[in-house]
C-alpha atoms as a PDB file:
ATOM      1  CA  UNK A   1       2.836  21.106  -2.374  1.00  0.00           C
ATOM      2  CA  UNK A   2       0.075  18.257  -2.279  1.00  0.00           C
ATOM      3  CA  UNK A   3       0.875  14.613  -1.704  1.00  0.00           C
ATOM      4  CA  UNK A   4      -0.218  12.474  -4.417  1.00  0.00           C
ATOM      5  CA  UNK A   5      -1.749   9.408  -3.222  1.00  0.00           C
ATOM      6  CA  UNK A   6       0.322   6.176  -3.684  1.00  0.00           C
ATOM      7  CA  UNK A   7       0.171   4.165  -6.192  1.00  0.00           C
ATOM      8  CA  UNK A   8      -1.270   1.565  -3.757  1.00  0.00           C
ATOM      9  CA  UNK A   9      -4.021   3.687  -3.695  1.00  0.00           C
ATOM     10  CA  UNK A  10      -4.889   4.518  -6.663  1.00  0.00           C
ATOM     11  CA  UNK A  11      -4.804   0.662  -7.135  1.00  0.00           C
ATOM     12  CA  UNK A  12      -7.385   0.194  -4.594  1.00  0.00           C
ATOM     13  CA  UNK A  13      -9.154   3.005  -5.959  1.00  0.00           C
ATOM     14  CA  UNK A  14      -9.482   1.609  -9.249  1.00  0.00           C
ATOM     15  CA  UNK A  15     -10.477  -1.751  -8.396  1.00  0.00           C
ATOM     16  CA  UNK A  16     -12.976  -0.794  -5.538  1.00  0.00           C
ATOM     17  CA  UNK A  17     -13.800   2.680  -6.547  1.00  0.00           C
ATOM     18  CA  UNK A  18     -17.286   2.129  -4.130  1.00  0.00           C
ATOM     19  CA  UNK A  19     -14.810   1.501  -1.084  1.00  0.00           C
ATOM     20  CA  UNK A  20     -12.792   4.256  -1.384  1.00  0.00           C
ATOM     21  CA  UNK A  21     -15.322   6.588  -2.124  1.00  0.00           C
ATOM     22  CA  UNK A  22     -16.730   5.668   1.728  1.00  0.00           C
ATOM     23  CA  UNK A  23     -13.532   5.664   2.685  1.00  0.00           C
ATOM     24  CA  UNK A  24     -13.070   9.170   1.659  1.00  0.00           C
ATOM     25  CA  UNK A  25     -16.692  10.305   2.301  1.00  0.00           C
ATOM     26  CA  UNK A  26     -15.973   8.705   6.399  1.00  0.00           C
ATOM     27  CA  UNK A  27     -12.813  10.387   6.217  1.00  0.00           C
ATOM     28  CA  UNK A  28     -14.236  13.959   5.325  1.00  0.00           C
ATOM     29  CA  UNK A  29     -17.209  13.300   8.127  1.00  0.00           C
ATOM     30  CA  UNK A  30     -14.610  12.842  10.813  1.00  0.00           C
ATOM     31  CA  UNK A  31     -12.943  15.703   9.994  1.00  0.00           C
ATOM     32  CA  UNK A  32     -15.941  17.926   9.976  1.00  0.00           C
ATOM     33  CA  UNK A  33     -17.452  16.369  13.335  1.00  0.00           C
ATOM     34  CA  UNK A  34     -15.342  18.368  15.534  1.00  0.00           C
ATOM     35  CA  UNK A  35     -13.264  21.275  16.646  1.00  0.00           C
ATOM     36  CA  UNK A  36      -9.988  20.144  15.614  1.00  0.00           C
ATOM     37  CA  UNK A  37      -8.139  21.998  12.542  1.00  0.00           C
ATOM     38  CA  UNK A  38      -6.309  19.925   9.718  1.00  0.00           C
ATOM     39  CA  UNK A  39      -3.049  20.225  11.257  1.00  0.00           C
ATOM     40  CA  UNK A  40      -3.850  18.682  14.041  1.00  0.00           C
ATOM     41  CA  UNK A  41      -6.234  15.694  13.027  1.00  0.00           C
ATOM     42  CA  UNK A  42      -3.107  15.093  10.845  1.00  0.00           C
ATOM     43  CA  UNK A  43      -0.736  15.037  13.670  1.00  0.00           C
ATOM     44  CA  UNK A  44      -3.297  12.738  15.227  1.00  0.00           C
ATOM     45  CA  UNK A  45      -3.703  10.502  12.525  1.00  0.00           C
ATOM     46  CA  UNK A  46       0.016  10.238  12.148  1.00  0.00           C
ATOM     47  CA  UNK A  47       0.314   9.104  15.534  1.00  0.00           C
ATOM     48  CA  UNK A  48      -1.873   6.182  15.132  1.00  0.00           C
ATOM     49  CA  UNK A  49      -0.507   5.246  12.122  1.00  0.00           C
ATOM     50  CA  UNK A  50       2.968   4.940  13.845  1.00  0.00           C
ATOM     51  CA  UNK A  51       1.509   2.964  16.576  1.00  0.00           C
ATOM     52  CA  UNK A  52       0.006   0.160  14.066  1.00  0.00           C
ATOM     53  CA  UNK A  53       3.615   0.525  12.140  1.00  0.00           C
ATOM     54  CA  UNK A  54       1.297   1.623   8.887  1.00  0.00           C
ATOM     55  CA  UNK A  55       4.428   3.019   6.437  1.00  0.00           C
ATOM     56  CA  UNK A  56       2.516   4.124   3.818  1.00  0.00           C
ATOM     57  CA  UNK A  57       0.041   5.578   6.648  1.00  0.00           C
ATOM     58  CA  UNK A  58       3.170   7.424   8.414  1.00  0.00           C
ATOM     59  CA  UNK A  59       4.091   8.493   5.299  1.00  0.00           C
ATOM     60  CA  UNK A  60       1.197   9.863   3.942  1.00  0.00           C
ATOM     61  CA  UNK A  61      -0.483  11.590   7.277  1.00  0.00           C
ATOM     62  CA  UNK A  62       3.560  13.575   7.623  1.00  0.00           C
ATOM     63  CA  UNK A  63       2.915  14.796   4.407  1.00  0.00           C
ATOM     64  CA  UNK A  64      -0.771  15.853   4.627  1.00  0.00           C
ATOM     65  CA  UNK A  65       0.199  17.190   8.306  1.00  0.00           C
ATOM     66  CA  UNK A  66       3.505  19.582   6.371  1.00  0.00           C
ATOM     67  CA  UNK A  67       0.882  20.672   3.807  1.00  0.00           C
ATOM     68  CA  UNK A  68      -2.033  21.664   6.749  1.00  0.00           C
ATOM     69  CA  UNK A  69       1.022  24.133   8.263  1.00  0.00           C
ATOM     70  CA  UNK A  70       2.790  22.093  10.751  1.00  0.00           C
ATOM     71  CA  UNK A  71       6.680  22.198  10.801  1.00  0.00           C
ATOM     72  CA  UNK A  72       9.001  19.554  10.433  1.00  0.00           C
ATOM     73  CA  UNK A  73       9.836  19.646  13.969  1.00  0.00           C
ATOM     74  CA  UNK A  74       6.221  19.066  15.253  1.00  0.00           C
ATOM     75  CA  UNK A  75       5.861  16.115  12.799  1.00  0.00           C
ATOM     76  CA  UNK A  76       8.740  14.784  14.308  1.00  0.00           C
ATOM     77  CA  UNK A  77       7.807  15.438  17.891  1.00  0.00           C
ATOM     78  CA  UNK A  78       4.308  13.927  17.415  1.00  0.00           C
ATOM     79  CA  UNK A  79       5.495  10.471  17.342  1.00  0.00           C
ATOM     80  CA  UNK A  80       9.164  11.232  19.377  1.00  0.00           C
ATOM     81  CA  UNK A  81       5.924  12.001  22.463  1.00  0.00           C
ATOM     82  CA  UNK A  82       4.768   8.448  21.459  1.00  0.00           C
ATOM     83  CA  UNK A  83       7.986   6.654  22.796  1.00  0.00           C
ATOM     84  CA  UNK A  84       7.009   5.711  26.258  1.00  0.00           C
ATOM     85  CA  UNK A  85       3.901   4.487  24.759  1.00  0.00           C
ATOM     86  CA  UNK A  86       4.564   2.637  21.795  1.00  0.00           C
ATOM     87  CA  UNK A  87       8.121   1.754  22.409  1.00  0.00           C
ATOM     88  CA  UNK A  88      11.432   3.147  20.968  1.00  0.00           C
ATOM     89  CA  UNK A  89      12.077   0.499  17.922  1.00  0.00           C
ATOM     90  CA  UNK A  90       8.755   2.075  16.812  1.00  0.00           C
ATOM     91  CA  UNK A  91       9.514   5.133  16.971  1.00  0.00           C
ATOM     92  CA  UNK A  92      12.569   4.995  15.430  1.00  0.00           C
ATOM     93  CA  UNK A  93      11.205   2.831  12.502  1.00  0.00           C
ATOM     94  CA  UNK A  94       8.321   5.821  12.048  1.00  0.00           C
ATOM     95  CA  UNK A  95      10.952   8.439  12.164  1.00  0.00           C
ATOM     96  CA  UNK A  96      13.003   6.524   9.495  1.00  0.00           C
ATOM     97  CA  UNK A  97       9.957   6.529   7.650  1.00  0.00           C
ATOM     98  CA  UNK A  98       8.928  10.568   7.802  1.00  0.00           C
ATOM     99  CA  UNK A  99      12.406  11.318   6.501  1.00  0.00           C
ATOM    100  CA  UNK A 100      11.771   9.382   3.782  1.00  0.00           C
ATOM    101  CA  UNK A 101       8.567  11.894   3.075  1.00  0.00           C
ATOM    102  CA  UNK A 102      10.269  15.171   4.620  1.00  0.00           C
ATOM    103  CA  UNK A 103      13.914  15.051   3.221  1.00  0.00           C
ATOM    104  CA  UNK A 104      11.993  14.501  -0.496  1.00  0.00           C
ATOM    105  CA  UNK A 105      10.001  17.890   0.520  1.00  0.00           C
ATOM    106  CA  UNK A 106      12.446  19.726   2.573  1.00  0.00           C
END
């Protein structure tokens, strides 16, 4: 099942169709510059987004990391791996914010 993007963005798409389209034409470049399969540049991705305490980043990267083949557990232990670095009330907040996103798939 494929995440629909929020209605944030499709806001921002709307109004500043030019941007996004970049946006999404960068996006695509990255992940064709390199070795790394879907799952994985998700798991990245979801990582970072925790780290800048992007919701709606968290959100969506969980998601798009479920639907490239990765298991609820990995998800989960991408950011747990991210405690020492980013700090535990981080963690915690990105966790509460993946269950949002995996307990509406599960």
């Amino acid at each position: 099942m494929t995440q629909q993007p929020s209605d944030l963005y499709l806001k921002l798409k709307e109004r500043h169709s030019g941007l996004i389209e970049a946006v999404e034409a960068l996006s695509k470049a990255a992940r064709l510059s390199g070795p790394l399969d879907d799952k994985t540049g998700h798991l990245i991705q979801l990582g970072a987004a925790a780290a800048i305490h992007s919701k709606g980043s968290v959100s969506s990267h969980a998601a798009r990391a479920l639907d490239s083949g990765a298991t609820i557990e990995e998800i989960q232990h991408a950011v747990i791996v991210l405690t020492s670095t980013i700090g535990f009330p981080t963690v915690a907040a990105a966790l509460s914010w993946m269950d949002e996103v995996l307990e509406k798939r599960g």
